[in-house]
C-alpha atoms as a PDB file:
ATOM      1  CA  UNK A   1       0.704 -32.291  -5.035  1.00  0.00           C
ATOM      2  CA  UNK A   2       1.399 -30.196  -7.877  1.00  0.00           C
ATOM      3  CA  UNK A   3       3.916 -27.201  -7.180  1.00  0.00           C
ATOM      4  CA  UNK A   4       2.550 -24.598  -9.204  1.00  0.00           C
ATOM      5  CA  UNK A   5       5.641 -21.851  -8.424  1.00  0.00           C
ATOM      6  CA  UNK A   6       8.191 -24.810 -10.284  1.00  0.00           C
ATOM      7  CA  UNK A   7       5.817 -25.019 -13.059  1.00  0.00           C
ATOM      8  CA  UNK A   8       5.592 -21.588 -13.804  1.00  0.00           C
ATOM      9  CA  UNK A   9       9.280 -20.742 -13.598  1.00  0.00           C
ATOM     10  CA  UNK A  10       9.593 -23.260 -16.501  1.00  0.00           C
ATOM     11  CA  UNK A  11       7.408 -21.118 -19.018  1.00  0.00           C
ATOM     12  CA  UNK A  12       8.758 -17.527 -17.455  1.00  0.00           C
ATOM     13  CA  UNK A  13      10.359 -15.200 -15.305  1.00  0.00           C
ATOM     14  CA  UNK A  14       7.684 -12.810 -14.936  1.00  0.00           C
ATOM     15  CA  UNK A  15       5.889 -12.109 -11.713  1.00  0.00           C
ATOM     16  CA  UNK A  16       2.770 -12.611 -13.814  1.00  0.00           C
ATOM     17  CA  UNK A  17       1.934 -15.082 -16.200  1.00  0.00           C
ATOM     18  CA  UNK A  18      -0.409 -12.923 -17.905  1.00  0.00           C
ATOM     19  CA  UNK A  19       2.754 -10.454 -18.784  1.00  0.00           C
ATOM     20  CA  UNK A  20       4.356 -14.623 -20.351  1.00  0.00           C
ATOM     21  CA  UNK A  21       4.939 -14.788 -23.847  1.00  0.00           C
ATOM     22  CA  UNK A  22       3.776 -18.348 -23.875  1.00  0.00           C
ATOM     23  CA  UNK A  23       0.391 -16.986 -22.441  1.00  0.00           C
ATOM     24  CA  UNK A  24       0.233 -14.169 -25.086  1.00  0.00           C
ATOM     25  CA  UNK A  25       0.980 -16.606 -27.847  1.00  0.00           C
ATOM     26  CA  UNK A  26      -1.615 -18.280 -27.079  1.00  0.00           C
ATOM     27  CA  UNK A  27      -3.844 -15.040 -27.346  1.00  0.00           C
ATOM     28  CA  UNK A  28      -2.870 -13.943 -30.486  1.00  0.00           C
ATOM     29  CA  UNK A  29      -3.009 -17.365 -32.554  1.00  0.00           C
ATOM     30  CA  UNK A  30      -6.606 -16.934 -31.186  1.00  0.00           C
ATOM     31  CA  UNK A  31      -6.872 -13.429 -31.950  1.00  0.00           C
ATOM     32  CA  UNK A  32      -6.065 -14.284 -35.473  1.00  0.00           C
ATOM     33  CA  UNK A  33      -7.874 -17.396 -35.617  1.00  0.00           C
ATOM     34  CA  UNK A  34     -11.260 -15.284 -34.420  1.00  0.00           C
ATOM     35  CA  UNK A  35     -10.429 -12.826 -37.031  1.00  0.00           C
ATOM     36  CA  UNK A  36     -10.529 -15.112 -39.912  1.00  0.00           C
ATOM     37  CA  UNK A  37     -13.152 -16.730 -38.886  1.00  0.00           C
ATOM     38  CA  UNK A  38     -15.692 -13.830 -38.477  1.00  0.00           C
ATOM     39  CA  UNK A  39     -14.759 -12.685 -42.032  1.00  0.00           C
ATOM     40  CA  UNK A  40     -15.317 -16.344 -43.770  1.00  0.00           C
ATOM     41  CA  UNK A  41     -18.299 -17.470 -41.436  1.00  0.00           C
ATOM     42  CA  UNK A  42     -20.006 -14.498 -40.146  1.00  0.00           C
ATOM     43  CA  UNK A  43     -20.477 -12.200 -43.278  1.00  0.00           C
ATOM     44  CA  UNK A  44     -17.243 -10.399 -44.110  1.00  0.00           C
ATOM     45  CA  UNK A  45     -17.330  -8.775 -40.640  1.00  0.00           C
ATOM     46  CA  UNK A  46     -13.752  -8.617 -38.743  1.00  0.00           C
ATOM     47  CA  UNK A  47     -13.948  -9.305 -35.073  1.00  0.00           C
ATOM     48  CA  UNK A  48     -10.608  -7.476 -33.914  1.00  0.00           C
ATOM     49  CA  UNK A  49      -9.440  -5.051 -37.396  1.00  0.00           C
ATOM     50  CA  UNK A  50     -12.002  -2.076 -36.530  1.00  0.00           C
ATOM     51  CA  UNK A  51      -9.797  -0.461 -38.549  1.00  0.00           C
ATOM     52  CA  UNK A  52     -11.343  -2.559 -41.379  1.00  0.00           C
ATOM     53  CA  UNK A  53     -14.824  -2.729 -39.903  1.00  0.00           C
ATOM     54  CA  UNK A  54     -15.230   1.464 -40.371  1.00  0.00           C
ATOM     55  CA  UNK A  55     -13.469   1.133 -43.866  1.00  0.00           C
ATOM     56  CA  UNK A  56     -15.787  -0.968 -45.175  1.00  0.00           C
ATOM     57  CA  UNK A  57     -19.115   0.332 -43.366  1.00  0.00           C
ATOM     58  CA  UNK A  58     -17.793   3.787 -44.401  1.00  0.00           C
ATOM     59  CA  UNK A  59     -17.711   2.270 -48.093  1.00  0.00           C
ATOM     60  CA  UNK A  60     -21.630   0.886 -48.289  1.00  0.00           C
ATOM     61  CA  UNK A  61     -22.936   3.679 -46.508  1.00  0.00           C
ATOM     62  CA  UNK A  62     -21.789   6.323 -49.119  1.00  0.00           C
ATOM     63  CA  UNK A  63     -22.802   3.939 -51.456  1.00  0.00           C
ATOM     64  CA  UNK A  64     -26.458   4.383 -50.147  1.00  0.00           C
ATOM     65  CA  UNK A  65     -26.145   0.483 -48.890  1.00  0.00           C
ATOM     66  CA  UNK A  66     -27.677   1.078 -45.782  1.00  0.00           C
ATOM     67  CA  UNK A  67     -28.455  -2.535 -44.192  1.00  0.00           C
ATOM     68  CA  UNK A  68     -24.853  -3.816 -45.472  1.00  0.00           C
ATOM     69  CA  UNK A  69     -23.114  -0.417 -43.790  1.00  0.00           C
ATOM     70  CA  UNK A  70     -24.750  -1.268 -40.181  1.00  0.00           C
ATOM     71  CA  UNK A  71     -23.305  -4.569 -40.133  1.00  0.00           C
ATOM     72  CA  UNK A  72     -20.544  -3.441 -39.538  1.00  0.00           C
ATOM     73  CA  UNK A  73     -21.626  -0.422 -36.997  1.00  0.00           C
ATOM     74  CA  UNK A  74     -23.253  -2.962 -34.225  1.00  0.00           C
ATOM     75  CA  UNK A  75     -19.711  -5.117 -33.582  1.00  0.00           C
ATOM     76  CA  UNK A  76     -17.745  -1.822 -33.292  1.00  0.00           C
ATOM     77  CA  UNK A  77     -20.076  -0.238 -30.717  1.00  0.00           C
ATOM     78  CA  UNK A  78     -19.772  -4.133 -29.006  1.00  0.00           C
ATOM     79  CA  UNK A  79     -16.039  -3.446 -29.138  1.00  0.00           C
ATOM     80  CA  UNK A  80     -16.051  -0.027 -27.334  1.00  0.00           C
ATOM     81  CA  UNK A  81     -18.274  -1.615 -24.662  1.00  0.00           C
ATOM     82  CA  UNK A  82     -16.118  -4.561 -24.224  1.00  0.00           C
ATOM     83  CA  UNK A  83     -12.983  -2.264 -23.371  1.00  0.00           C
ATOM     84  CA  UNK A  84     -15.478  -0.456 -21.007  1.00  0.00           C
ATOM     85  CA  UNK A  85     -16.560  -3.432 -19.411  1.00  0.00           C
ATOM     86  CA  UNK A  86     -13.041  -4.787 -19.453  1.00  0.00           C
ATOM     87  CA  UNK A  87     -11.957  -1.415 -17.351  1.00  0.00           C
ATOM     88  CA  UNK A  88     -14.781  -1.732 -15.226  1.00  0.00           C
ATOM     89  CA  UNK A  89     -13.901  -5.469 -13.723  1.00  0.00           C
ATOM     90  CA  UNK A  90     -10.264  -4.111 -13.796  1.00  0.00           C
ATOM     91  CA  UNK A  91     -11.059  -1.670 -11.366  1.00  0.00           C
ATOM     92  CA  UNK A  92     -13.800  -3.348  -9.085  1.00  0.00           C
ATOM     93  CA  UNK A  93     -12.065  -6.623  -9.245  1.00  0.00           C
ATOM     94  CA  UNK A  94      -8.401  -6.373  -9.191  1.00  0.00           C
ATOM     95  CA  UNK A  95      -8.164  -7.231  -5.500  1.00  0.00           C
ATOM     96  CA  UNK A  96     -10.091 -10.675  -6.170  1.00  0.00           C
ATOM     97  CA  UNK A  97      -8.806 -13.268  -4.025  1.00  0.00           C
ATOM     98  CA  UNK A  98     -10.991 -16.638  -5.219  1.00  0.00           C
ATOM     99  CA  UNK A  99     -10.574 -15.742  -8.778  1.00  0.00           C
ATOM    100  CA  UNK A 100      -7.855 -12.947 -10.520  1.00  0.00           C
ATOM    101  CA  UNK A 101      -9.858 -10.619 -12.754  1.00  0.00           C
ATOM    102  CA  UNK A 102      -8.164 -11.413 -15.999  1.00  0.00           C
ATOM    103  CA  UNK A 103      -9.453 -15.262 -15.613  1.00  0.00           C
ATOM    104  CA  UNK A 104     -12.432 -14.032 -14.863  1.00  0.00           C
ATOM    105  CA  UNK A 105     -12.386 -11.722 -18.668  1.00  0.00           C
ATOM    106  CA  UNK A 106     -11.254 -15.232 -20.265  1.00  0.00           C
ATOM    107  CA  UNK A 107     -14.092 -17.468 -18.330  1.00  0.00           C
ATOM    108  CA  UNK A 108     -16.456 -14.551 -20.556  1.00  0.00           C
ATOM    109  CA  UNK A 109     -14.579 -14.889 -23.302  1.00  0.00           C
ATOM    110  CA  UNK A 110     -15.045 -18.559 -23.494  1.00  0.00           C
ATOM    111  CA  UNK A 111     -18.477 -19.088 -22.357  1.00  0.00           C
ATOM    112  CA  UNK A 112     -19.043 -16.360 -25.886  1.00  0.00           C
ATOM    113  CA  UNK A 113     -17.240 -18.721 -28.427  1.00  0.00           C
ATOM    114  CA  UNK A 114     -19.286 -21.355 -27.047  1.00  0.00           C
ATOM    115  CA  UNK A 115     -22.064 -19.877 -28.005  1.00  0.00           C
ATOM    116  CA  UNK A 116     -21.356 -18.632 -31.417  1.00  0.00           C
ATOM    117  CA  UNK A 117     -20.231 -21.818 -31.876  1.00  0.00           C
ATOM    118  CA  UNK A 118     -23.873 -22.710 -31.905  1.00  0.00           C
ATOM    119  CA  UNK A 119     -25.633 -19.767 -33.434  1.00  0.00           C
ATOM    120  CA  UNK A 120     -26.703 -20.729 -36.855  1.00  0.00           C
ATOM    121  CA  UNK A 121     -26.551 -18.390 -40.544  1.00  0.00           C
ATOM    122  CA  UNK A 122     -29.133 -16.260 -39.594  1.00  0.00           C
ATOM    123  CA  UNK A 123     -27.450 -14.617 -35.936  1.00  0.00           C
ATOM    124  CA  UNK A 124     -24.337 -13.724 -37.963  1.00  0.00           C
ATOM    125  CA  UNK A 125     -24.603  -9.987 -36.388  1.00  0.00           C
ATOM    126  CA  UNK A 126     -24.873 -11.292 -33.208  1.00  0.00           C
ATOM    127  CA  UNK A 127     -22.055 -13.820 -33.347  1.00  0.00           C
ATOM    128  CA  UNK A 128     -19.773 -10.960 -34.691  1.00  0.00           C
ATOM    129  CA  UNK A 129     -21.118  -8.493 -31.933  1.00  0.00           C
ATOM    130  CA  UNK A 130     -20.230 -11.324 -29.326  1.00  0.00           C
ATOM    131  CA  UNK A 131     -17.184 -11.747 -30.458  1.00  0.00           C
ATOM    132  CA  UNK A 132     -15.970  -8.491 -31.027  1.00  0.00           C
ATOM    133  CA  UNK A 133     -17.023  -7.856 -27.443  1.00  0.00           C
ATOM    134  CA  UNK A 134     -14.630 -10.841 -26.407  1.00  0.00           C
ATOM    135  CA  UNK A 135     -11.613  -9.407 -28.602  1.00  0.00           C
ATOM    136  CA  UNK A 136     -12.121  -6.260 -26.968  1.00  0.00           C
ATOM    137  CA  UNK A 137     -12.002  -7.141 -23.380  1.00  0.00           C
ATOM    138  CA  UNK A 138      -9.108  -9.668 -23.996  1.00  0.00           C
ATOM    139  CA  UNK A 139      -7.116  -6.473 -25.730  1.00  0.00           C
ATOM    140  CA  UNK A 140      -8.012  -4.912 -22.858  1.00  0.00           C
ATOM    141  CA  UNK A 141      -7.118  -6.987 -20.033  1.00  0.00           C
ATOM    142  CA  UNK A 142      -3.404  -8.054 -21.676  1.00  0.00           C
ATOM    143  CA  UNK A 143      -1.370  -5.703 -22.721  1.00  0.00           C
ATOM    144  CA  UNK A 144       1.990  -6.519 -21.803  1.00  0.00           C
ATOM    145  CA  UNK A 145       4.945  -9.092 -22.605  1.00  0.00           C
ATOM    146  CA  UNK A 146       7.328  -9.062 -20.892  1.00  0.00           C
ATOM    147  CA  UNK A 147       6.851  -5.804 -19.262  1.00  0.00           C
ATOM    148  CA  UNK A 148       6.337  -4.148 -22.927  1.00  0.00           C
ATOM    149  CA  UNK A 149       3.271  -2.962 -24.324  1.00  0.00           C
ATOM    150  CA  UNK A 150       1.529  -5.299 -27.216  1.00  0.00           C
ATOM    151  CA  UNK A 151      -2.026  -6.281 -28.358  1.00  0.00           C
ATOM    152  CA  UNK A 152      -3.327 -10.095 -28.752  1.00  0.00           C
ATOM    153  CA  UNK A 153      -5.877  -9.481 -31.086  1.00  0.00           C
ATOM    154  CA  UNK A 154      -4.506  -7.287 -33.818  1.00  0.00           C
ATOM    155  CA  UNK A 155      -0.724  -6.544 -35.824  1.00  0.00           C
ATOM    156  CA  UNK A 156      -0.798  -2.605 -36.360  1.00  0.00           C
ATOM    157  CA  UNK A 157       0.647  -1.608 -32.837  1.00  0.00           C
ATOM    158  CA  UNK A 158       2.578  -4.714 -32.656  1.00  0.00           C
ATOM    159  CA  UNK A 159       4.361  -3.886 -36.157  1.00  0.00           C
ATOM    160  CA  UNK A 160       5.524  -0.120 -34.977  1.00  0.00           C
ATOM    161  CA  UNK A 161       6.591  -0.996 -31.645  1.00  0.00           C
ATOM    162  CA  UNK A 162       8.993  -3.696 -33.027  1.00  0.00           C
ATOM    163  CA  UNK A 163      10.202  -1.857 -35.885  1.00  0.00           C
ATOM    164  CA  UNK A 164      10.486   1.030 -33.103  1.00  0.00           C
ATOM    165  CA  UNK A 165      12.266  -1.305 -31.413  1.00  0.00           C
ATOM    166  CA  UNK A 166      14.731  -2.498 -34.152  1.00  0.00           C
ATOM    167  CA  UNK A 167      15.385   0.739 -34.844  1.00  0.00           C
ATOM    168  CA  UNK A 168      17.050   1.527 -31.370  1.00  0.00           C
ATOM    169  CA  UNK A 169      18.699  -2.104 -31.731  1.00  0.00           C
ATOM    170  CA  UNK A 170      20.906  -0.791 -34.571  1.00  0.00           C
ATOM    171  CA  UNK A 171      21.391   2.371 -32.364  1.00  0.00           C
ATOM    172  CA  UNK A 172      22.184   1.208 -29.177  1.00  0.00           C
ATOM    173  CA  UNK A 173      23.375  -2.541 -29.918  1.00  0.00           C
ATOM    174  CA  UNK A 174      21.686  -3.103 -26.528  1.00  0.00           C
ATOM    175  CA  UNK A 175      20.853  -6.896 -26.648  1.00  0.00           C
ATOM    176  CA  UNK A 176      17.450  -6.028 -24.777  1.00  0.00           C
ATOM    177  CA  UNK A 177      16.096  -4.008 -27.594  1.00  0.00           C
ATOM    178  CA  UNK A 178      16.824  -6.593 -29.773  1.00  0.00           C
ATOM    179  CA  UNK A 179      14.853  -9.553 -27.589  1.00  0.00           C
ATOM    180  CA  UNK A 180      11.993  -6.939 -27.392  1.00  0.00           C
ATOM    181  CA  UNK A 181      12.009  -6.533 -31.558  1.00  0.00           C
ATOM    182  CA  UNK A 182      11.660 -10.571 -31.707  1.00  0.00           C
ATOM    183  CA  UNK A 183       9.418 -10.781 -29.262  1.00  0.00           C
ATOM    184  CA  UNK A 184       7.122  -8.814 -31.537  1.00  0.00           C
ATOM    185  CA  UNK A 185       7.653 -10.209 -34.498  1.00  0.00           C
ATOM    186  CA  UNK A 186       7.189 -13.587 -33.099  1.00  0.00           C
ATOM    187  CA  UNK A 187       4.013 -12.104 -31.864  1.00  0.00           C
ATOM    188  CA  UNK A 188       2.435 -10.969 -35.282  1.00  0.00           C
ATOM    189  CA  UNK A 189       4.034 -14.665 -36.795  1.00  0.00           C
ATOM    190  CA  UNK A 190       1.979 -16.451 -34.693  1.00  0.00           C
ATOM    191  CA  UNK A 191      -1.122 -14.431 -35.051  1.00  0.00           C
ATOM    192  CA  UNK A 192      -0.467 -14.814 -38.803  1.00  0.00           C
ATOM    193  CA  UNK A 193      -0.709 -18.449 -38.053  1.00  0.00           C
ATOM    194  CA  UNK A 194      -3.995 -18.361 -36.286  1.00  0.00           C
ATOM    195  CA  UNK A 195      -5.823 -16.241 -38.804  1.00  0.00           C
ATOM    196  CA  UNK A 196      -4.362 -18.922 -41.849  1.00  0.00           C
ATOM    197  CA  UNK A 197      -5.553 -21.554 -40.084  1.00  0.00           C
ATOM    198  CA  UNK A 198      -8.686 -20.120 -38.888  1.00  0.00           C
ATOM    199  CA  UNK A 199      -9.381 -19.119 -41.704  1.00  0.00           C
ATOM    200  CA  UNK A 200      -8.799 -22.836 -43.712  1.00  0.00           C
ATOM    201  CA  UNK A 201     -10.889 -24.660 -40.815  1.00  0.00           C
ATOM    202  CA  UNK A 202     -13.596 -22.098 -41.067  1.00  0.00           C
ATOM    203  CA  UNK A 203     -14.137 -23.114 -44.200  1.00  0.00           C
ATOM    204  CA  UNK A 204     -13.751 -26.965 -43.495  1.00  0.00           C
ATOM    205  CA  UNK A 205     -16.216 -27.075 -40.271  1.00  0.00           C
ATOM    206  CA  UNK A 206     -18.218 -24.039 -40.439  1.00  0.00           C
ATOM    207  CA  UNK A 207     -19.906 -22.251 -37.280  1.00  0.00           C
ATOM    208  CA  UNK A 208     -18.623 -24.413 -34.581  1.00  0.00           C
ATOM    209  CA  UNK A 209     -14.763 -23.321 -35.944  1.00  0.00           C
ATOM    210  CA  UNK A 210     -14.630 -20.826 -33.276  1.00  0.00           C
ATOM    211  CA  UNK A 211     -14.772 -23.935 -30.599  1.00  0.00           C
ATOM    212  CA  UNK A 212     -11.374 -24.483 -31.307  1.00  0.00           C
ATOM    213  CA  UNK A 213     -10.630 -20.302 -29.559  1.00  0.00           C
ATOM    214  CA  UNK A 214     -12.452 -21.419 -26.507  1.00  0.00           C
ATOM    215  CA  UNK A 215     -10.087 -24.497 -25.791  1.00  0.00           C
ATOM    216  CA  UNK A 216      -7.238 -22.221 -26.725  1.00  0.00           C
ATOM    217  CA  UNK A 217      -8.901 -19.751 -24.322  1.00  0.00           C
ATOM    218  CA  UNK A 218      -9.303 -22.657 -21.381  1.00  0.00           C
ATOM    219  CA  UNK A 219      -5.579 -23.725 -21.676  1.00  0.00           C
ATOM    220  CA  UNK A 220      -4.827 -19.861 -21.138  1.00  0.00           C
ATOM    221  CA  UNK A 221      -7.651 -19.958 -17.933  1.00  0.00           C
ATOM    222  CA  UNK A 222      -5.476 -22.803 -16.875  1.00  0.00           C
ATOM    223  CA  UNK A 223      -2.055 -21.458 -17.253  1.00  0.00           C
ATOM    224  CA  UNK A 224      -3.022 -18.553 -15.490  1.00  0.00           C
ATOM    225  CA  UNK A 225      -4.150 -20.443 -12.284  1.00  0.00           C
ATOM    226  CA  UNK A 226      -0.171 -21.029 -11.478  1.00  0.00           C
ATOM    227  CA  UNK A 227      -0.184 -17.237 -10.339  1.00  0.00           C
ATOM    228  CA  UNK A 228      -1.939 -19.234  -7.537  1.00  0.00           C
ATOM    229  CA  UNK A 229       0.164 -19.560  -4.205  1.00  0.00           C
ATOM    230  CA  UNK A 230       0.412 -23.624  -4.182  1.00  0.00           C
END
């Protein structure tokens, strides 16, 4: 019988393996690796950097490029209701004995790159609404490592919190600020790696790429299931 309270002390002390930085690893290689492949696959859309998303709709609207400005509108409105949602089963579900609420977010999240994995050239809005929706309710849903705020699916907050946290490092010389600055820049490394190598198999296999985020997404489902009393 497998002793799932041994296993998990190997990968972390936390109380949670969602607040892991194995788990969250995980997340943001395929944060990055989504990212990439939205913008190579699905039309130059980004499925996490809304940031970029309103940059560049911002840019062909002006421009009077109407159809090429919306593209970009539909997968951020799928991203605002994706942290709604997320907030939502949060709430109503947090008690869940059968199933904790965060596996629930990533059984979602994988059933969607599934199916984008199928949707051909001509559902590229769809596929970058779907996913968008799934970035959004995975940023929602983990937001911690090791008790510290971070996001999975995108560098920006990531980058000032360590650098935030560097800079009270050479203030304090407190070893904990330190392990919090590497934890985020290991963090953005690794979500680096997931977006270069999304973006290189993208190009190599195509539309079912994003397969490869859903069995990254499972192994996550899986690790997760060791919060479970044995």
């Amino acid at each position: 019988m497998i002793n799932r309270e041994i296993i998990k002390n190997k990968i972390t002390t936390q109380k949670q393996i969602s607040d892991s930085l194995f788990l969250n690893l995980l997340l943001a290689f395929s944060g990055g690796f989504q990212d990439a492949y939205t913008y190579i696959v699905r039309d130059k859309v980004f499925a996490n950097a809304q940031t970029g998303n309103i940059v560049l709709m911002s840019t062909h609207l002006m421009a009077g490029h109407w159809m090429r400005g919306f593209k970009y509108l539909f997968p951020l409105l799928s991203f605002v209701i994706g942290v709604f949602i997320a907030d939502v089963v949060q709430h109503k579900f947090k008690n869940a004995k059968t199933l904790h609420w965060r596996q629930g977010i990533v059984l979602v999240e994988i059933a969607i790159m599934i199916l984008v994995g199928f949707l051909p050239q001509g559902f590229n809005t769809l596929a970058c609404c779907l996913i968008s929706f799934a970035c959004a309710m995975q940023l929602s849903s983990f937001k911690k490592v090791h008790q510290n705020p971070y996001a999975s699916t995108m560098c920006i907050g990531n980058m000032r919190s360590g650098t935030a946290a560097f800079s009270a490092y050479l203030r304090s010389k407190d070893r904990k600020d330190l392990n919090k600055t590497l934890d985020y820049v290991v963090v953005i490394f690794v979500f680096a790696c997931g977006a270069g190598i999304g973006g290189n198999l993208s190009k190599l296999f195509g539309e079912m790429t994003i397969l490869t985020s859903a069995v990254l997404l499972f192994i996550g489902f899986l690790m997760m299931d060791l919060d479970r009393k044995s």
